[in-house]
N, C-alpha and C. Protein backbone atom coordinates (compact mmCIF):
# COMPACT_ATOMS: atom_id res chain seq x y z
N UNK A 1 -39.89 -2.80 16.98
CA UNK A 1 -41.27 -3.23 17.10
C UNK A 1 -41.38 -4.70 17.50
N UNK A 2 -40.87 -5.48 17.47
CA UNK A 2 -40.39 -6.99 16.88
C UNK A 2 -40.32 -7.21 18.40
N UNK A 3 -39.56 -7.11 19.23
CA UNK A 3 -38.93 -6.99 20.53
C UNK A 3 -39.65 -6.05 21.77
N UNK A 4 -40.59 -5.13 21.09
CA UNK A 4 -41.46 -4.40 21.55
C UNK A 4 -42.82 -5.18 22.24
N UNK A 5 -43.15 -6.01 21.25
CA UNK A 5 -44.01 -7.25 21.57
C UNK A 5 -43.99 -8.30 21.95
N UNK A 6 -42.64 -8.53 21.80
CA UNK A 6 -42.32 -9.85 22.71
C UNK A 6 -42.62 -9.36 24.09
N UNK A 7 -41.52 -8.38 24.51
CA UNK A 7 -41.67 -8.10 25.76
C UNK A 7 -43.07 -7.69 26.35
N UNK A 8 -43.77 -7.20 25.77
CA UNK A 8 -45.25 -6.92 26.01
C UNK A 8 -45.99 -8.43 26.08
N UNK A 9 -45.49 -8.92 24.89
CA UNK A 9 -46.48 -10.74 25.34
C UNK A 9 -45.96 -11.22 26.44
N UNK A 10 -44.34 -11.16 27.35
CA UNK A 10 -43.87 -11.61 28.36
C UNK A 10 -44.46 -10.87 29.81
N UNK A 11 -44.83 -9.82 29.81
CA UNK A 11 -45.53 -9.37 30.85
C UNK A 11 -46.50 -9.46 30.70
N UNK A 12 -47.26 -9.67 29.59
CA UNK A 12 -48.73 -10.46 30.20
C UNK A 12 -49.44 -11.64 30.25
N UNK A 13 -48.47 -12.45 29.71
CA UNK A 13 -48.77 -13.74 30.02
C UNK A 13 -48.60 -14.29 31.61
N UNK A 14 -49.49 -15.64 31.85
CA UNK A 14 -49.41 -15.66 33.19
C UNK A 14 -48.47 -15.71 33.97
N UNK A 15 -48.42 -15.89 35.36
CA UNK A 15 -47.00 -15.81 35.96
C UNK A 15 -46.80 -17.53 35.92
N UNK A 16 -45.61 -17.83 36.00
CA UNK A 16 -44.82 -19.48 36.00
C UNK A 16 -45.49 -20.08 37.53
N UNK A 17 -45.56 -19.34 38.60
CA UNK A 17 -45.52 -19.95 39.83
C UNK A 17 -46.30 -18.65 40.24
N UNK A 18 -46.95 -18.94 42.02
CA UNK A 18 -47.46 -18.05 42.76
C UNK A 18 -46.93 -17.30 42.93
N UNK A 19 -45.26 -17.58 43.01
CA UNK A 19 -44.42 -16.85 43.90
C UNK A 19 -43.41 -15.89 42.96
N UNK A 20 -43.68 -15.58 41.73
CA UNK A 20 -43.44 -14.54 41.09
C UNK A 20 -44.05 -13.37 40.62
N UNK A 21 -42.98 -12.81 41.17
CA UNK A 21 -43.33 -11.14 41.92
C UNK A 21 -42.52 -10.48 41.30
N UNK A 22 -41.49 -10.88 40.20
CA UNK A 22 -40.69 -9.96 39.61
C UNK A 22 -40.59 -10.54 38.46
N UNK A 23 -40.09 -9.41 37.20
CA UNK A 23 -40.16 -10.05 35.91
C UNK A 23 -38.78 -9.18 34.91
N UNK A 24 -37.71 -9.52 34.68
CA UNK A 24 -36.69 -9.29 34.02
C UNK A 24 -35.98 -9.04 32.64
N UNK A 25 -35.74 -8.03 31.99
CA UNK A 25 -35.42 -8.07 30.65
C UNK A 25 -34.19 -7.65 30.46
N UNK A 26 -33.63 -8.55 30.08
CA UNK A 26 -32.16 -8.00 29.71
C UNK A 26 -32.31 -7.22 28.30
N UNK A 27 -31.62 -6.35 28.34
CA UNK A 27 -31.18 -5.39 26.87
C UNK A 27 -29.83 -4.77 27.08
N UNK A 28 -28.72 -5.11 25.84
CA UNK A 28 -27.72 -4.23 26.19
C UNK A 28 -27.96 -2.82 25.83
N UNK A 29 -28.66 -2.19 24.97
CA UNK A 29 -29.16 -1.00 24.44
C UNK A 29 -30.37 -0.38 25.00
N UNK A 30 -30.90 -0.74 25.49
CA UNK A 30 -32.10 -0.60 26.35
C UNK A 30 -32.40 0.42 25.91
N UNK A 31 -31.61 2.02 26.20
CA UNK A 31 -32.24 3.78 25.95
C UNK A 31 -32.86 3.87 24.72
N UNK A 32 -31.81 2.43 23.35
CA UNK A 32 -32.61 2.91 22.22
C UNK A 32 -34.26 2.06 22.13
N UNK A 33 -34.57 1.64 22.57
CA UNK A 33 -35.87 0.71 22.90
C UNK A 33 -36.97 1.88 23.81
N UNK A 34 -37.50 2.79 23.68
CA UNK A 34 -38.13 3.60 25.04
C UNK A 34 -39.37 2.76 25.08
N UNK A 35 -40.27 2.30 23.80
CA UNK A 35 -41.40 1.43 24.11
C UNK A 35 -41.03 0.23 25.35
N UNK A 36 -39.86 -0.55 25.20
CA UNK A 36 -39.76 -1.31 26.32
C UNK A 36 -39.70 -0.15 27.37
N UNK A 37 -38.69 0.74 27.36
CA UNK A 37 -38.45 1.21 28.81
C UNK A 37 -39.74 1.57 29.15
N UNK A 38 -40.80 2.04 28.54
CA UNK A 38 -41.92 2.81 29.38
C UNK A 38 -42.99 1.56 29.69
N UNK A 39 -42.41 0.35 29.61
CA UNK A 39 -43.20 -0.85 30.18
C UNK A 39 -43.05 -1.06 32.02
N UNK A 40 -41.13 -0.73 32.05
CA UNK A 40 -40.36 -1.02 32.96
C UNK A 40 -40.56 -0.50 34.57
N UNK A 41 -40.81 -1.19 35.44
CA UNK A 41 -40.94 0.38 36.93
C UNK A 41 -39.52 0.77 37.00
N UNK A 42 -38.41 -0.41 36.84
CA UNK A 42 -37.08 -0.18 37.12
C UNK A 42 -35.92 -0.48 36.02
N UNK A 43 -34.40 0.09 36.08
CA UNK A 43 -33.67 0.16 35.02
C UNK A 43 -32.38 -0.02 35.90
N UNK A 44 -31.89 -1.17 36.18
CA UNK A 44 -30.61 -1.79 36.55
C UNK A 44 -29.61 -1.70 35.30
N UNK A 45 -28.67 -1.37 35.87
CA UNK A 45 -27.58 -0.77 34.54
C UNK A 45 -26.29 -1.60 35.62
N UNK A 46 -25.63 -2.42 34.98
CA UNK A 46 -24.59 -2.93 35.27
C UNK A 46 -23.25 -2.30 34.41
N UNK A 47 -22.67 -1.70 35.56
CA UNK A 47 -21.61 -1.57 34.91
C UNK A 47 -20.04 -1.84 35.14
N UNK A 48 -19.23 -2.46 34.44
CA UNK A 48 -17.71 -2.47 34.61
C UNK A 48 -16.58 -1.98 34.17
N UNK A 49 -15.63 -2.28 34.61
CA UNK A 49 -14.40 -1.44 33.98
C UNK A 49 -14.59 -1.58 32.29
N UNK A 50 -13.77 -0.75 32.10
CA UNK A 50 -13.57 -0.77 30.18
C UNK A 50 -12.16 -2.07 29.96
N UNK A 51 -11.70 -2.40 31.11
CA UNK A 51 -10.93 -3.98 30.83
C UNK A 51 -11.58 -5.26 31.14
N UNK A 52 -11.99 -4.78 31.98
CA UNK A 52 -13.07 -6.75 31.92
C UNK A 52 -13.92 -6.26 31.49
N UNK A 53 -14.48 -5.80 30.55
CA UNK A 53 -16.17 -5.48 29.61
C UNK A 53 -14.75 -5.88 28.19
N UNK A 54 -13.75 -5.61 27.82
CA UNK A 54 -12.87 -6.07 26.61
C UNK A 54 -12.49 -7.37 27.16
N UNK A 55 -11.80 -8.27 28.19
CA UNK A 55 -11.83 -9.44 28.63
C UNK A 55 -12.97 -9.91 28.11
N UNK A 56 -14.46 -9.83 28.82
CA UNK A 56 -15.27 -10.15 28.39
C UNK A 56 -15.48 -10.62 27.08
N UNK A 57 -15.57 -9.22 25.97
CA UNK A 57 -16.10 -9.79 24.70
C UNK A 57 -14.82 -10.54 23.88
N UNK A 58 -13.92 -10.61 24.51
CA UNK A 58 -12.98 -11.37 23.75
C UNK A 58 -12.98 -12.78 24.40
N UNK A 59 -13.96 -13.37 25.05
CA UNK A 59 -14.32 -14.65 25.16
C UNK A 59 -15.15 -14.99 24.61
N UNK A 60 -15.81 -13.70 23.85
CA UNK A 60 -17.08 -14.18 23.05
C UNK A 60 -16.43 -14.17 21.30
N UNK A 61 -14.93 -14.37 21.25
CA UNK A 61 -14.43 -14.23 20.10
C UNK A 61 -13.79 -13.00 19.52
N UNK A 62 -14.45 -11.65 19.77
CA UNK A 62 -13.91 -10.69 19.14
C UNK A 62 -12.59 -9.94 19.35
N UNK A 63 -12.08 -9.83 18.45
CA UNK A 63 -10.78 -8.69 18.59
C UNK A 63 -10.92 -7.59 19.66
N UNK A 64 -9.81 -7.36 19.79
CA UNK A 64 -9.41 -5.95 20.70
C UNK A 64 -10.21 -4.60 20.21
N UNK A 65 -10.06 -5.14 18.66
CA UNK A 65 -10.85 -3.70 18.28
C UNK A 65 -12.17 -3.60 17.65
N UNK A 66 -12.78 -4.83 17.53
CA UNK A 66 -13.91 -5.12 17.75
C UNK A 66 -14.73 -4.49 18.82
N UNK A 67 -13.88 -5.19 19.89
CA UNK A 67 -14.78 -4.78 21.23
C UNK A 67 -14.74 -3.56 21.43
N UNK A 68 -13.21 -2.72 21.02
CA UNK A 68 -13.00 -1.20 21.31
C UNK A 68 -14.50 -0.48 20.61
N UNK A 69 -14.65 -1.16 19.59
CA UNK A 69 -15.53 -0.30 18.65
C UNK A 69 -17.06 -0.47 19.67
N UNK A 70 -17.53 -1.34 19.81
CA UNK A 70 -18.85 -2.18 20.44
C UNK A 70 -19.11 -0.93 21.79
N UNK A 71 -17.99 -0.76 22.26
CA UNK A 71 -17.50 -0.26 23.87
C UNK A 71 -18.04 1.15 23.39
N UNK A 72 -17.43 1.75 22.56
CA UNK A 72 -17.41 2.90 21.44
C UNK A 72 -19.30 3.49 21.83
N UNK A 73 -19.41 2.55 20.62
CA UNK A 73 -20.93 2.67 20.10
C UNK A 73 -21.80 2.58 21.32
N UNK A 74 -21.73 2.22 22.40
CA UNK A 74 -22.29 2.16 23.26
C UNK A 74 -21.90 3.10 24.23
N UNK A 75 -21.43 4.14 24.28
CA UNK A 75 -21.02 4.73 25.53
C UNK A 75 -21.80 6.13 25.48
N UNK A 76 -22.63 6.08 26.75
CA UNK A 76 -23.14 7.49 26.78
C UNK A 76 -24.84 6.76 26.76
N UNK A 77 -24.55 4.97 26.35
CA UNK A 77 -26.36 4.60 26.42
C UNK A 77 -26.89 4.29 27.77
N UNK A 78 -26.02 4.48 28.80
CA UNK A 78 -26.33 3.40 30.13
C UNK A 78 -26.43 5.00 30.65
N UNK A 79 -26.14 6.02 30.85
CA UNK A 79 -26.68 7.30 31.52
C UNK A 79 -28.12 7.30 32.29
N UNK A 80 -28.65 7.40 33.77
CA UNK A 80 -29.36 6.98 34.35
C UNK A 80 -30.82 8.09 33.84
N UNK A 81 -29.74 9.19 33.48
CA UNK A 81 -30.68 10.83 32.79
C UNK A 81 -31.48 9.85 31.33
N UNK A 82 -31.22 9.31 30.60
CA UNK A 82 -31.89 8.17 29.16
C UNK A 82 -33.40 7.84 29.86
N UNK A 83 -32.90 7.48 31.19
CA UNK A 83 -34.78 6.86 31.68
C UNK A 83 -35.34 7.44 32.75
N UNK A 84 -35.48 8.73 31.91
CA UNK A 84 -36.55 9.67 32.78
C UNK A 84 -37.78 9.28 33.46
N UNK A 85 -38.08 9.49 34.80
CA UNK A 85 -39.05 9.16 35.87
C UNK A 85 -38.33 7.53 36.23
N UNK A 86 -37.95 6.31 35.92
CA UNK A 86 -37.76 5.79 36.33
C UNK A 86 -36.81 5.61 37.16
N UNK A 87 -37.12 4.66 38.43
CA UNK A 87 -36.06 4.27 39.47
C UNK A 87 -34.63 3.42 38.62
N UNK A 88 -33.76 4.08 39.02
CA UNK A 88 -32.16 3.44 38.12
C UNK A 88 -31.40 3.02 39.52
N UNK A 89 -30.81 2.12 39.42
CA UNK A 89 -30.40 1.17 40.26
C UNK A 89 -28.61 0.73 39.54
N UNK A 90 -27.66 1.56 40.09
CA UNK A 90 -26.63 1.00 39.55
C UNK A 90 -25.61 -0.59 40.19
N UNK A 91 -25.51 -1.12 39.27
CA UNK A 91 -24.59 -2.20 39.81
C UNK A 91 -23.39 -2.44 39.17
N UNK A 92 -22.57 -1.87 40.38
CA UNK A 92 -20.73 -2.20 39.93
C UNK A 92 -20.43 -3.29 40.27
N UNK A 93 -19.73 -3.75 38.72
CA UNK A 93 -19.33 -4.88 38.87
C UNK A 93 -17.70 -4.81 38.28
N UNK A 94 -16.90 -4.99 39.50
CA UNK A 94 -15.45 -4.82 39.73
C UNK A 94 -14.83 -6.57 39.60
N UNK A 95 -16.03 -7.32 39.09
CA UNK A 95 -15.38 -8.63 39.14
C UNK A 95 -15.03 -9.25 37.97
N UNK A 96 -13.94 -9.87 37.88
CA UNK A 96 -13.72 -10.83 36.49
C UNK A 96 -14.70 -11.91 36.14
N UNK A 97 -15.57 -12.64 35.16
CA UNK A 97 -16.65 -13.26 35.25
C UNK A 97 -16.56 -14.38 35.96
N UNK A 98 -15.32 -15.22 36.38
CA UNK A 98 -15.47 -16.14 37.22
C UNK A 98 -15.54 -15.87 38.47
N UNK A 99 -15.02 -14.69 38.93
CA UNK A 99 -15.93 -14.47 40.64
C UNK A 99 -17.02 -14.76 40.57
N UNK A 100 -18.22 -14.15 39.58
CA UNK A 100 -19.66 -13.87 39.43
C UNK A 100 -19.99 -15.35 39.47
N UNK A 101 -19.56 -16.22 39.02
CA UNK A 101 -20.57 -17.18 38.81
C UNK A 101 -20.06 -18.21 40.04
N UNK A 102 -19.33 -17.85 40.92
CA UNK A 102 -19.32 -18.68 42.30
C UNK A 102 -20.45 -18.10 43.26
């Protein structure tokens, strides 16, 4: 609920500039949220290997099996079938995070 309204106060508050025309919400869980999703026109799902998504969270500190578990609990939420009627837009990302940020 909490997060339900934020995002609802973020799309209707005014826009920053003229020239915004698009408006962005990151969620790693997104499917379990449907009040956000049925805000959304679109549902970009990034996805990467199961070794740089563990690279990854082990820069954010966690163990091998930390992340195994995280990886775990999450698999089966990014399915494009979760956000029925909406446009799903996949993005593979085959890069280690320092490609991305050049």
């Amino acid at each position: 609920p909490y997060l339900a309204r934020k995002v609802t106060d973020f799309f209707g508050s005014p826009a920053e500039s003229m020239n915004e025309k698009y408006r962005f919400v990151e969620a790693a869980v997104l499917s379990r949220a449907p009040a956000i999703v049925e805000m959304l026109d679109e549902v970009w799902i990034a996805e990467a290997a199961e070794e740089i998504r563990l690279e990854r969270l082990a820069t954010r500190g966690m163990t091998r099996e930390e992340a195994l578990r995280r990886i775990d609990n999450q698999r089966g939420l990014f399915e494009p079938a979760r956000f029925n009627g909406k446009v799903v837009r996949i993005i593979e990302d085959k890069s280690v995070i320092d490609s991305l940020l050049k």
